[in-house]
PDB file of N, CA and C in Angstrom:
ATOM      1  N   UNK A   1     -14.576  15.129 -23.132  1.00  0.00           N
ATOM      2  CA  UNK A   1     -14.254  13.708 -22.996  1.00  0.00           C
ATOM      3  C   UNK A   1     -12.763  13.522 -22.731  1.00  0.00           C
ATOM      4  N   UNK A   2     -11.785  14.211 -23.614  1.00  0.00           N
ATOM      5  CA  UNK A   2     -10.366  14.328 -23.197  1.00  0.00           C
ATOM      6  C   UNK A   2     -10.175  14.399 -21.974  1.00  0.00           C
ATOM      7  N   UNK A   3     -10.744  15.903 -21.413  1.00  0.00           N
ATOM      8  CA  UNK A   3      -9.824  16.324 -20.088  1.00  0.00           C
ATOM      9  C   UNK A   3     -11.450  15.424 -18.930  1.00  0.00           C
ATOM     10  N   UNK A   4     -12.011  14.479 -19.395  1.00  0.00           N
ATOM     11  CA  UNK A   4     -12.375  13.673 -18.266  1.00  0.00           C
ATOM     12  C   UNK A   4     -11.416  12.687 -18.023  1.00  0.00           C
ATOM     13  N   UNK A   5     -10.903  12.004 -19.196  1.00  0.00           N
ATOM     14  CA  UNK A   5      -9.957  11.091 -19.200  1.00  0.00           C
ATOM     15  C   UNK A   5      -8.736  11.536 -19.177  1.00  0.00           C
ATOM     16  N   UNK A   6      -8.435  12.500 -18.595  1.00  0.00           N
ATOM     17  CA  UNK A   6      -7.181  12.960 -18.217  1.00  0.00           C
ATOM     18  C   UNK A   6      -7.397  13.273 -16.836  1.00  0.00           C
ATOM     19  N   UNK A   7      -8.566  13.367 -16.152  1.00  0.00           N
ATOM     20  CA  UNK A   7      -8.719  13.966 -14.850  1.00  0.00           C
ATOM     21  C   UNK A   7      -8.581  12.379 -14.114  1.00  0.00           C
ATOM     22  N   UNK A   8      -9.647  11.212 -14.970  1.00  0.00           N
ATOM     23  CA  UNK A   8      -9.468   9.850 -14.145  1.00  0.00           C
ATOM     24  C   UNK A   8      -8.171   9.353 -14.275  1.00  0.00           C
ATOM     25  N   UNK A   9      -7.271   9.397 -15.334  1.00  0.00           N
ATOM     26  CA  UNK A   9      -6.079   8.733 -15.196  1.00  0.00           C
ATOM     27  C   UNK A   9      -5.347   9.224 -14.457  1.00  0.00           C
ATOM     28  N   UNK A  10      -4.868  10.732 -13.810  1.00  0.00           N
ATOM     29  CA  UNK A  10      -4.108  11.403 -12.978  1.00  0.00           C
ATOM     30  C   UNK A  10      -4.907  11.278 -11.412  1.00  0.00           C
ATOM     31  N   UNK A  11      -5.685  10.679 -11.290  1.00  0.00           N
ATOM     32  CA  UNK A  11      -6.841  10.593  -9.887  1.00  0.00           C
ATOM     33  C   UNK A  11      -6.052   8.733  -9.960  1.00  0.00           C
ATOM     34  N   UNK A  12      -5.988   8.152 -10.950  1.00  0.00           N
ATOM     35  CA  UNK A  12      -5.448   6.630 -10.770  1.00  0.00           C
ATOM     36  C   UNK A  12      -4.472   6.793 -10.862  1.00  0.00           C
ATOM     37  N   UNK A  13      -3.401   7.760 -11.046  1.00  0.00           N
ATOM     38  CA  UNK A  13      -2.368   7.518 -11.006  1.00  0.00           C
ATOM     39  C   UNK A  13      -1.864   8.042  -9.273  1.00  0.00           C
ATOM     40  N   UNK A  14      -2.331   8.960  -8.970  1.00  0.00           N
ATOM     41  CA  UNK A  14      -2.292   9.052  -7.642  1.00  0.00           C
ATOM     42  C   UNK A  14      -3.167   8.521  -6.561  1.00  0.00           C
ATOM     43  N   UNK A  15      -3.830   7.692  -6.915  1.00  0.00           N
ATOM     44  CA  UNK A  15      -4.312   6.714  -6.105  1.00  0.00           C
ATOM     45  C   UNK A  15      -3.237   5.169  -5.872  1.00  0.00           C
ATOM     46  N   UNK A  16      -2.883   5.646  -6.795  1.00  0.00           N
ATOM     47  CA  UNK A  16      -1.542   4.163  -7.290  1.00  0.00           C
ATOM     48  C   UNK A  16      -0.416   4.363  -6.286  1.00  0.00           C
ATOM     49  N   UNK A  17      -0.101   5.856  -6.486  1.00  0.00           N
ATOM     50  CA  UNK A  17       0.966   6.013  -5.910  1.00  0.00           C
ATOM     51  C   UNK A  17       0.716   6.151  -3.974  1.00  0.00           C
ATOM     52  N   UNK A  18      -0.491   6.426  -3.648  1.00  0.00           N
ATOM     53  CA  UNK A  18      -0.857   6.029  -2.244  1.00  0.00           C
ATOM     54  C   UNK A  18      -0.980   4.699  -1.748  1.00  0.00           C
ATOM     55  N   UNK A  19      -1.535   3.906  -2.508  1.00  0.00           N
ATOM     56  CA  UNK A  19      -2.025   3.048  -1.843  1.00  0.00           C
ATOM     57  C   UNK A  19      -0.946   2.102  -1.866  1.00  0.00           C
ATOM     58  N   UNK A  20       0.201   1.712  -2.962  1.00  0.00           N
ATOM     59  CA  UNK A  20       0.670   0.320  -3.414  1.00  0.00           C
ATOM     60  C   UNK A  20       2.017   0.896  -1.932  1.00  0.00           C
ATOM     61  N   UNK A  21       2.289   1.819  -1.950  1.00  0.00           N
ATOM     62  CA  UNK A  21       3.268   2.161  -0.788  1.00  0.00           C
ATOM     63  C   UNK A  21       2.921   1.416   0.751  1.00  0.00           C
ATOM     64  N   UNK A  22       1.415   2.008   0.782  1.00  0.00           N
ATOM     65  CA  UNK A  22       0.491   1.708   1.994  1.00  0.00           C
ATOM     66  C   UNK A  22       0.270   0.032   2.273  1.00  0.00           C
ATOM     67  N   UNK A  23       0.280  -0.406   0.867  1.00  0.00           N
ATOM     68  CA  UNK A  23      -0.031  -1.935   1.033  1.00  0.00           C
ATOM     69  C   UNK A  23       1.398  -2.209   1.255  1.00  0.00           C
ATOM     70  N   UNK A  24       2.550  -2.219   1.142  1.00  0.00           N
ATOM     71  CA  UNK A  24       4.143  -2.357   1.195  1.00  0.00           C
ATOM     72  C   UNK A  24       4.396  -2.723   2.923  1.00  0.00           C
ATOM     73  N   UNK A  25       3.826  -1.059   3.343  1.00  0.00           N
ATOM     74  CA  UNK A  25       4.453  -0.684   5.138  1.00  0.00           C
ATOM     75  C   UNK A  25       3.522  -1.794   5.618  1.00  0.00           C
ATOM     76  N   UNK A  26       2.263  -2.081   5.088  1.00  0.00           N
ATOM     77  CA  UNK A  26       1.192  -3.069   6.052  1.00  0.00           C
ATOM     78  C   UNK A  26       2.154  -4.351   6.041  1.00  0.00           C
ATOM     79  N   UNK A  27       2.013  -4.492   4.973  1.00  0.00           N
ATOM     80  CA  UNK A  27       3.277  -6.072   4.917  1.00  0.00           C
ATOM     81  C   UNK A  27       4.384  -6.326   5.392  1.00  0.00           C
ATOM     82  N   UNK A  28       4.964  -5.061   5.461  1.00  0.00           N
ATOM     83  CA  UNK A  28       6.216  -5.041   6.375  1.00  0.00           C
ATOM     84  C   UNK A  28       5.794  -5.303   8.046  1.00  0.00           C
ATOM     85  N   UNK A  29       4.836  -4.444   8.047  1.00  0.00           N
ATOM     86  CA  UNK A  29       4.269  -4.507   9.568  1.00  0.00           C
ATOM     87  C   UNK A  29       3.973  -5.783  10.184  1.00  0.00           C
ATOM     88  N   UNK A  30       3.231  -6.798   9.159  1.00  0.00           N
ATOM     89  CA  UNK A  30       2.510  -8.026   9.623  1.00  0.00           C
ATOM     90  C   UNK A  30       4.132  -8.852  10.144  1.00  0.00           C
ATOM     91  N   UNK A  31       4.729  -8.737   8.669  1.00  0.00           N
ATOM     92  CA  UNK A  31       6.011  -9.965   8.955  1.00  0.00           C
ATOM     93  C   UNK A  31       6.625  -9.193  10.300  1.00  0.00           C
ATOM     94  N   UNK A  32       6.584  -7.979  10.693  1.00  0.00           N
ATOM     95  CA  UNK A  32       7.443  -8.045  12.111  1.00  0.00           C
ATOM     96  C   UNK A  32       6.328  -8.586  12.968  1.00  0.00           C
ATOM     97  N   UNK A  33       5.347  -8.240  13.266  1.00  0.00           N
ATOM     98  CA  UNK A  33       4.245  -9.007  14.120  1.00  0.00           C
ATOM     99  C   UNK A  33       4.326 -10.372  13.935  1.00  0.00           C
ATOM    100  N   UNK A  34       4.908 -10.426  13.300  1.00  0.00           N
ATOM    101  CA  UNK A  34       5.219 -12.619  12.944  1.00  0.00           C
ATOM    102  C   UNK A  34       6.170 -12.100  13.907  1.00  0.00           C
ATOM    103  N   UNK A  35       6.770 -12.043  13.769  1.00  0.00           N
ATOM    104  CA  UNK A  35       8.156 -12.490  13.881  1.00  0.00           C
ATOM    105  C   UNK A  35       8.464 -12.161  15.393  1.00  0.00           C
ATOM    106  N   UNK A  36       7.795 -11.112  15.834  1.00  0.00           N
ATOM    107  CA  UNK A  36       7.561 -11.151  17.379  1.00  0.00           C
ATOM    108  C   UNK A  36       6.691 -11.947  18.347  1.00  0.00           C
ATOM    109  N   UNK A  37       5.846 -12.093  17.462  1.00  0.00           N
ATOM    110  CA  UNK A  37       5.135 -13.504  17.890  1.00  0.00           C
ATOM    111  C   UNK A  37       6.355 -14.341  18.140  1.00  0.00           C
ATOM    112  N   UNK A  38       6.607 -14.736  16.840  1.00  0.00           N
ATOM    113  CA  UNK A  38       7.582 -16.356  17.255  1.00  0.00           C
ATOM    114  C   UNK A  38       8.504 -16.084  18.227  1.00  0.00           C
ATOM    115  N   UNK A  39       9.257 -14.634  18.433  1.00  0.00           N
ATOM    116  CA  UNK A  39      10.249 -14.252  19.748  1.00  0.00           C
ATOM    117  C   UNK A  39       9.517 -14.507  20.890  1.00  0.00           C
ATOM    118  N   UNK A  40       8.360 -14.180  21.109  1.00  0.00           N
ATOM    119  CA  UNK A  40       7.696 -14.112  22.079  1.00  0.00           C
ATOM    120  C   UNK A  40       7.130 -15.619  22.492  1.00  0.00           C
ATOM    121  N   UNK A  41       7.194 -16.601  21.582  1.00  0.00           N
ATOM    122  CA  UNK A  41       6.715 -18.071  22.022  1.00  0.00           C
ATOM    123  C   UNK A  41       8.231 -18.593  22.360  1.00  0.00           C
ATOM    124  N   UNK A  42       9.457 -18.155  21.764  1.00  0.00           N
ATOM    125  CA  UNK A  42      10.581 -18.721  21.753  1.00  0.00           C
ATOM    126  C   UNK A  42      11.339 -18.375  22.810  1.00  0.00           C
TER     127      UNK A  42
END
Protein backbone atom coordinates (compact mmCIF):
# COMPACT_ATOMS: atom_id res chain seq x y z
CA UNK A 1 0.00 0.00 0.00
CA UNK A 2 3.03 2.39 0.82
CA UNK A 3 5.10 1.96 -2.26
CA UNK A 4 1.56 2.16 -4.34
CA UNK A 5 1.18 5.49 -2.87
CA UNK A 6 4.48 6.43 -3.47
CA UNK A 7 4.45 5.18 -7.10
CA UNK A 8 0.94 7.49 -7.69
CA UNK A 9 2.28 10.53 -6.02
CA UNK A 10 5.74 10.55 -8.02
CA UNK A 11 3.54 9.60 -11.48
CA UNK A 12 1.45 13.11 -10.15
CA UNK A 13 4.14 14.73 -9.45
CA UNK A 14 5.57 14.31 -12.84
CA UNK A 15 2.60 14.64 -14.56
CA UNK A 16 2.45 18.16 -12.78
CA UNK A 17 5.60 18.98 -13.82
CA UNK A 18 4.66 18.24 -17.74
CA UNK A 19 1.69 19.44 -18.16
CA UNK A 20 1.34 22.96 -16.01
CA UNK A 21 4.62 24.06 -18.26
CA UNK A 22 2.64 22.79 -21.44
CA UNK A 23 -0.49 24.68 -20.38
CA UNK A 24 1.98 28.02 -19.81
CA UNK A 25 3.71 27.78 -23.73
CA UNK A 26 -0.16 27.14 -25.05
CA UNK A 27 -1.09 30.47 -23.41
CA UNK A 28 1.73 32.16 -24.41
CA UNK A 29 1.06 30.91 -27.91
CA UNK A 30 -2.72 31.97 -28.06
CA UNK A 31 -1.89 35.71 -26.71
CA UNK A 32 0.72 35.99 -29.68
CA UNK A 33 -1.98 34.62 -32.14
CA UNK A 34 -4.11 37.55 -30.62
CA UNK A 35 -1.99 39.75 -31.05
CA UNK A 36 -1.14 38.99 -34.67
CA UNK A 37 -4.47 38.88 -35.45
CA UNK A 38 -5.01 42.45 -34.26
CA UNK A 39 -1.50 43.40 -36.38
CA UNK A 40 -2.92 41.83 -39.11
CA UNK A 41 -6.52 43.74 -39.00
CA UNK A 42 -4.46 46.94 -38.04
Amino acid sequence: MDLQYMVLSTVNKISDDIYYPLSNIRRIFMKQKILSIFEIII
